[in-house]
C-alpha atoms as a PDB file:
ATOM      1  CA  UNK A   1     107.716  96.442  92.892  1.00  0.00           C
ATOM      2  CA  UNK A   2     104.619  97.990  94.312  1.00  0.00           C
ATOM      3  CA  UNK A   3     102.923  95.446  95.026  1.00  0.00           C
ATOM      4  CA  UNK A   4     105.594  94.407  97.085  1.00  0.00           C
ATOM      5  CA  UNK A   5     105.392  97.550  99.031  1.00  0.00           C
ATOM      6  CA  UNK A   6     101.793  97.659  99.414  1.00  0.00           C
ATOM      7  CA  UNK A   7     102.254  94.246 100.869  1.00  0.00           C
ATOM      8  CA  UNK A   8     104.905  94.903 103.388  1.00  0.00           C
ATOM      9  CA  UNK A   9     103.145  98.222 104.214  1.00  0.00           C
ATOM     10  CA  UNK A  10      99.903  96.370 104.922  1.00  0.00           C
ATOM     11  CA  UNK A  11     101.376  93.011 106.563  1.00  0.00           C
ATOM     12  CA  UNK A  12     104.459  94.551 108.578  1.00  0.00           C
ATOM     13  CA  UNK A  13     102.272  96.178 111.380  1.00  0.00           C
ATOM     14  CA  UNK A  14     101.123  92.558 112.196  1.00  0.00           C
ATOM     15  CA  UNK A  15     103.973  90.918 111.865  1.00  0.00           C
ATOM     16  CA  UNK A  16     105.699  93.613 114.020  1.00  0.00           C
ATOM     17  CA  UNK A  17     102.939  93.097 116.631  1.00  0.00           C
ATOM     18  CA  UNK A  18     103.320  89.198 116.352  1.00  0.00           C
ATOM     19  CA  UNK A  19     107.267  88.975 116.660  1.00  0.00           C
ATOM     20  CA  UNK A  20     106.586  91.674 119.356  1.00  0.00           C
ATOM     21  CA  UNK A  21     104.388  89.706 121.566  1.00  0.00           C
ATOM     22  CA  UNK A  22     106.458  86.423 120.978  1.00  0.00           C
ATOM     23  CA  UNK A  23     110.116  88.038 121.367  1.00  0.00           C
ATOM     24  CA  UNK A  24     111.811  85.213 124.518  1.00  0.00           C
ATOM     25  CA  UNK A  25     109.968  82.600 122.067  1.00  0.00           C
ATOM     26  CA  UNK A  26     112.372  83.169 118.544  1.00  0.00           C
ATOM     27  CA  UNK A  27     115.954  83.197 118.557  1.00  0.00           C
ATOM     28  CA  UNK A  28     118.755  83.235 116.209  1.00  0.00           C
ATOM     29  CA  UNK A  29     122.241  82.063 116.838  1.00  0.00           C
ATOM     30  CA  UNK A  30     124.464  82.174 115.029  1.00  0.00           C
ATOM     31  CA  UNK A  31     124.185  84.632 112.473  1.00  0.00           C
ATOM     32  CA  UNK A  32     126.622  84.917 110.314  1.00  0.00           C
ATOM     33  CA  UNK A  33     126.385  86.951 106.663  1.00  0.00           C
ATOM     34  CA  UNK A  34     128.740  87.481 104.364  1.00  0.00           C
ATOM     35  CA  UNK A  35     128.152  88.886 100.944  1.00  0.00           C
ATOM     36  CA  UNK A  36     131.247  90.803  98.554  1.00  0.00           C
ATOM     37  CA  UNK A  37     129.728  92.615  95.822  1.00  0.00           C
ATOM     38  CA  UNK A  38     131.757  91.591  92.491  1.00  0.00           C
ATOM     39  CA  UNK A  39     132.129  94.287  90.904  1.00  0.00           C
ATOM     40  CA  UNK A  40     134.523  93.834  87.604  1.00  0.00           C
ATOM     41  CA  UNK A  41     132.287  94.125  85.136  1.00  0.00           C
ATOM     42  CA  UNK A  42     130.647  97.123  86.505  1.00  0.00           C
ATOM     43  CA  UNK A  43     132.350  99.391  89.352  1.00  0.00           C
ATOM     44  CA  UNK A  44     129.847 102.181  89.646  1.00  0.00           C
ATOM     45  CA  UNK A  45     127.238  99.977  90.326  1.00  0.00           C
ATOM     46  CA  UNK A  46     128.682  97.410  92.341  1.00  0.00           C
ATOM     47  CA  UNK A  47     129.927 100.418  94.881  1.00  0.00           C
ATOM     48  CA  UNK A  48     126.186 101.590  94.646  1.00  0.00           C
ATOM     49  CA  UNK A  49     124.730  98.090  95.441  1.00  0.00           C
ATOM     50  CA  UNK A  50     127.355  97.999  98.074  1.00  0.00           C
ATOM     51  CA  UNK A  51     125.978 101.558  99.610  1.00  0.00           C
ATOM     52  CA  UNK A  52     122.382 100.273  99.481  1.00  0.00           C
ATOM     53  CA  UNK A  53     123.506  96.756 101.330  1.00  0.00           C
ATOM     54  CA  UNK A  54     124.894  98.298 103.931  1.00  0.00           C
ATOM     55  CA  UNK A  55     121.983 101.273 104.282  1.00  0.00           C
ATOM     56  CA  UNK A  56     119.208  98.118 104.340  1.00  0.00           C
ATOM     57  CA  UNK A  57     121.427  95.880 106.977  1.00  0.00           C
ATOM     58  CA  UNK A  58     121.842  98.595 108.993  1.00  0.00           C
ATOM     59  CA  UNK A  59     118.446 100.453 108.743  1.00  0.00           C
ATOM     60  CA  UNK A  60     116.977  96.915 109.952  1.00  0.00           C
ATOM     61  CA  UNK A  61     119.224  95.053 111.833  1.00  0.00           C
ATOM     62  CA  UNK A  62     117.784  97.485 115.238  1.00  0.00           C
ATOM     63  CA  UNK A  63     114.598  97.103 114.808  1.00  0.00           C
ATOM     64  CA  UNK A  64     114.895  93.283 113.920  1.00  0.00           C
ATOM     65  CA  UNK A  65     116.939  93.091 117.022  1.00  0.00           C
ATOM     66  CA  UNK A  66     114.229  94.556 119.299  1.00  0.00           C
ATOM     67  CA  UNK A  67     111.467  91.994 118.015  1.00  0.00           C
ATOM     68  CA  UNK A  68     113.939  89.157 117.852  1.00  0.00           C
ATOM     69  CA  UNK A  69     116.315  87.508 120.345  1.00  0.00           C
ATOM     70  CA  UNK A  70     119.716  87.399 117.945  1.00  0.00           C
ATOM     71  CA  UNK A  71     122.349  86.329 119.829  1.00  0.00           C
ATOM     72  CA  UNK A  72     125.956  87.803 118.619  1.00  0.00           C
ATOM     73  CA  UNK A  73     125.131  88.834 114.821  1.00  0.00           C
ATOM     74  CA  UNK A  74     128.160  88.621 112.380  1.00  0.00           C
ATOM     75  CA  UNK A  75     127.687  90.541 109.190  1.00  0.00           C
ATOM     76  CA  UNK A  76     130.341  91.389 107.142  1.00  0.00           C
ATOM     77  CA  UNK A  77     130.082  93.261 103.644  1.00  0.00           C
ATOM     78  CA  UNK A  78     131.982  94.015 101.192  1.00  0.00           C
ATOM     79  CA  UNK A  79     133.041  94.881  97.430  1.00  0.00           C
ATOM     80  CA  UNK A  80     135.861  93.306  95.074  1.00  0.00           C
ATOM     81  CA  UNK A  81     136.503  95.126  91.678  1.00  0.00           C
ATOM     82  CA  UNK A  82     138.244  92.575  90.577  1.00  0.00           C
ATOM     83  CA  UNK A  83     135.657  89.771  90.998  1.00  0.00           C
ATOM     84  CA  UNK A  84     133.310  89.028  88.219  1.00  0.00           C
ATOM     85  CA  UNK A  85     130.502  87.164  90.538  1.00  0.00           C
ATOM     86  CA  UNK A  86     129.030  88.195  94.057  1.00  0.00           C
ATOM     87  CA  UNK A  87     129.583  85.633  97.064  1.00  0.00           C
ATOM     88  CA  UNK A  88     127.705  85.205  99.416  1.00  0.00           C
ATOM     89  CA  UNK A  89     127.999  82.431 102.197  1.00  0.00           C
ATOM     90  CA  UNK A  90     125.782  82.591 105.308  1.00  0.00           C
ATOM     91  CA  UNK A  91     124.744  80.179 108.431  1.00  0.00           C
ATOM     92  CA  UNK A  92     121.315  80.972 109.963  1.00  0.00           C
ATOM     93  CA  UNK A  93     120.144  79.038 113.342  1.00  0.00           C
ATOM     94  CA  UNK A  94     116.795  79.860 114.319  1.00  0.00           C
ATOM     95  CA  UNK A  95     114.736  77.861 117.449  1.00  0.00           C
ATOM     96  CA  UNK A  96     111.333  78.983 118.403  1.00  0.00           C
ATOM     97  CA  UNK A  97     109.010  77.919 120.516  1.00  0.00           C
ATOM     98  CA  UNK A  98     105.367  76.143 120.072  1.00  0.00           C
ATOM     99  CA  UNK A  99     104.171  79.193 121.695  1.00  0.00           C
ATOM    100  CA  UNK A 100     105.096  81.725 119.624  1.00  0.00           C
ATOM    101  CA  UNK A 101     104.603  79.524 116.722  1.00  0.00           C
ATOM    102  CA  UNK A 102     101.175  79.422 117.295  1.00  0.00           C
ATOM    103  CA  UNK A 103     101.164  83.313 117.986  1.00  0.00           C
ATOM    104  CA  UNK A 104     102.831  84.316 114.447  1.00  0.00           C
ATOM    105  CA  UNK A 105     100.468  81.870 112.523  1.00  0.00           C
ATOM    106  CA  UNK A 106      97.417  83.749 114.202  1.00  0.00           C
ATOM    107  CA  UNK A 107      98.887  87.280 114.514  1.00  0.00           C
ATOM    108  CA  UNK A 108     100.419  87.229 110.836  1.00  0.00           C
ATOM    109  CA  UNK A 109      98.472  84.309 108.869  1.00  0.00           C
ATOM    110  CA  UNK A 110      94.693  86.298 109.414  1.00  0.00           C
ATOM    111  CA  UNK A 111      96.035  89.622 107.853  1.00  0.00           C
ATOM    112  CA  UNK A 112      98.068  87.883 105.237  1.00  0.00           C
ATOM    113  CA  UNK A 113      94.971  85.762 104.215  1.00  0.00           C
ATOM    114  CA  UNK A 114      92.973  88.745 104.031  1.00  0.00           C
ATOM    115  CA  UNK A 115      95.432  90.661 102.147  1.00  0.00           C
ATOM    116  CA  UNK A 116      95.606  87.850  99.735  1.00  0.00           C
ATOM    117  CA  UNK A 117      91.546  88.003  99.174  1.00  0.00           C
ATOM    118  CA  UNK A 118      91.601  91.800  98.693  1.00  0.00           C
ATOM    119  CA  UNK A 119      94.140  91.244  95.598  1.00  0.00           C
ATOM    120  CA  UNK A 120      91.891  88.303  94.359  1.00  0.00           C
ATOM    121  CA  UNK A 121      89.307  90.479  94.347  1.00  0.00           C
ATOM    122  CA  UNK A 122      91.011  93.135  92.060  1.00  0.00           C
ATOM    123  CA  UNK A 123      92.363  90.638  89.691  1.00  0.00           C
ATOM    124  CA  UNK A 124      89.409  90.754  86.609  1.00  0.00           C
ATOM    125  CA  UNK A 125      88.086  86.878  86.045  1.00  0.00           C
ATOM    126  CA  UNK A 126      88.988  85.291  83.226  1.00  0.00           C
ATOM    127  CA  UNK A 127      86.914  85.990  79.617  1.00  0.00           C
ATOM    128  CA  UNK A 128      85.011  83.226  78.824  1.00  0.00           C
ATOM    129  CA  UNK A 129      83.952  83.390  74.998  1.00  0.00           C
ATOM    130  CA  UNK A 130      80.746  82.097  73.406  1.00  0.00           C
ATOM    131  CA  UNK A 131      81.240  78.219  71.692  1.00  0.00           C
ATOM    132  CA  UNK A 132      81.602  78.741  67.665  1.00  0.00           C
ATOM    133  CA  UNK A 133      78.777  76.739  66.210  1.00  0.00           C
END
């Protein structure tokens, strides 16, 4: 889990900057989300994962709408106690142009790269051993 947030702390500047610059270029319609929590097995949590769906949807949703052109969103969520599974069902259109294409791989595919070659770096080799003779 940190390494996940030392990635999107060190990559989402850039990709911010990319989507930024290449906004008219992406868009997204439809979207339509919908997710219900199943929550028989376990109703504390599944109202808990429930709270923290809607907190990340709607913590990100704004900004994703600034850097993205998302044309009518639909996003429902919700919790059943009485279901044993979660559902989910979705339908995602996205269209983007050569242009900004082009500007994500540069703006976003540099800094990943290096990010990648800084972890590499940390990562000890493997041991190589001495033949038995």
């Amino acid at each position: 889990m940190g390494e996940i947030r030392e990635a999107a702390a060190e990559l989402l500047p850039p990709v911010r900057k990319a989507l930024a610059r290449t906004r008219r270029g992406i868009r997204i319609s439809p979207l339509e989300i919908s997710l219900v929590v199943g929550g028989a097995s376990d109703p504390a949590a599944a109202a808990e994962l429930y709270g923290v769906l809607h907190m990340a949807v709607w913590t990100l949703m704004p900004p994703l709408e600034q850097l993205i052109c998302i044309r009518e969103p639909q996003i429902h969520l919700g919790v059943d106690f009485d279901a044993p599974k979660t559902v989910f069902r979705g339908r995602l259109s996205l269209s983007l142009s050569l242009g900004a294409l082009v500007w994500i791989a540069g703006g976003v595919g540099i800094p990943v790269m290096k990010f990648v070659a800084k972890k590499q770096k940390q990562q000890p080799g493997p041991v190589q051993t001495a033949p038995a003779a």
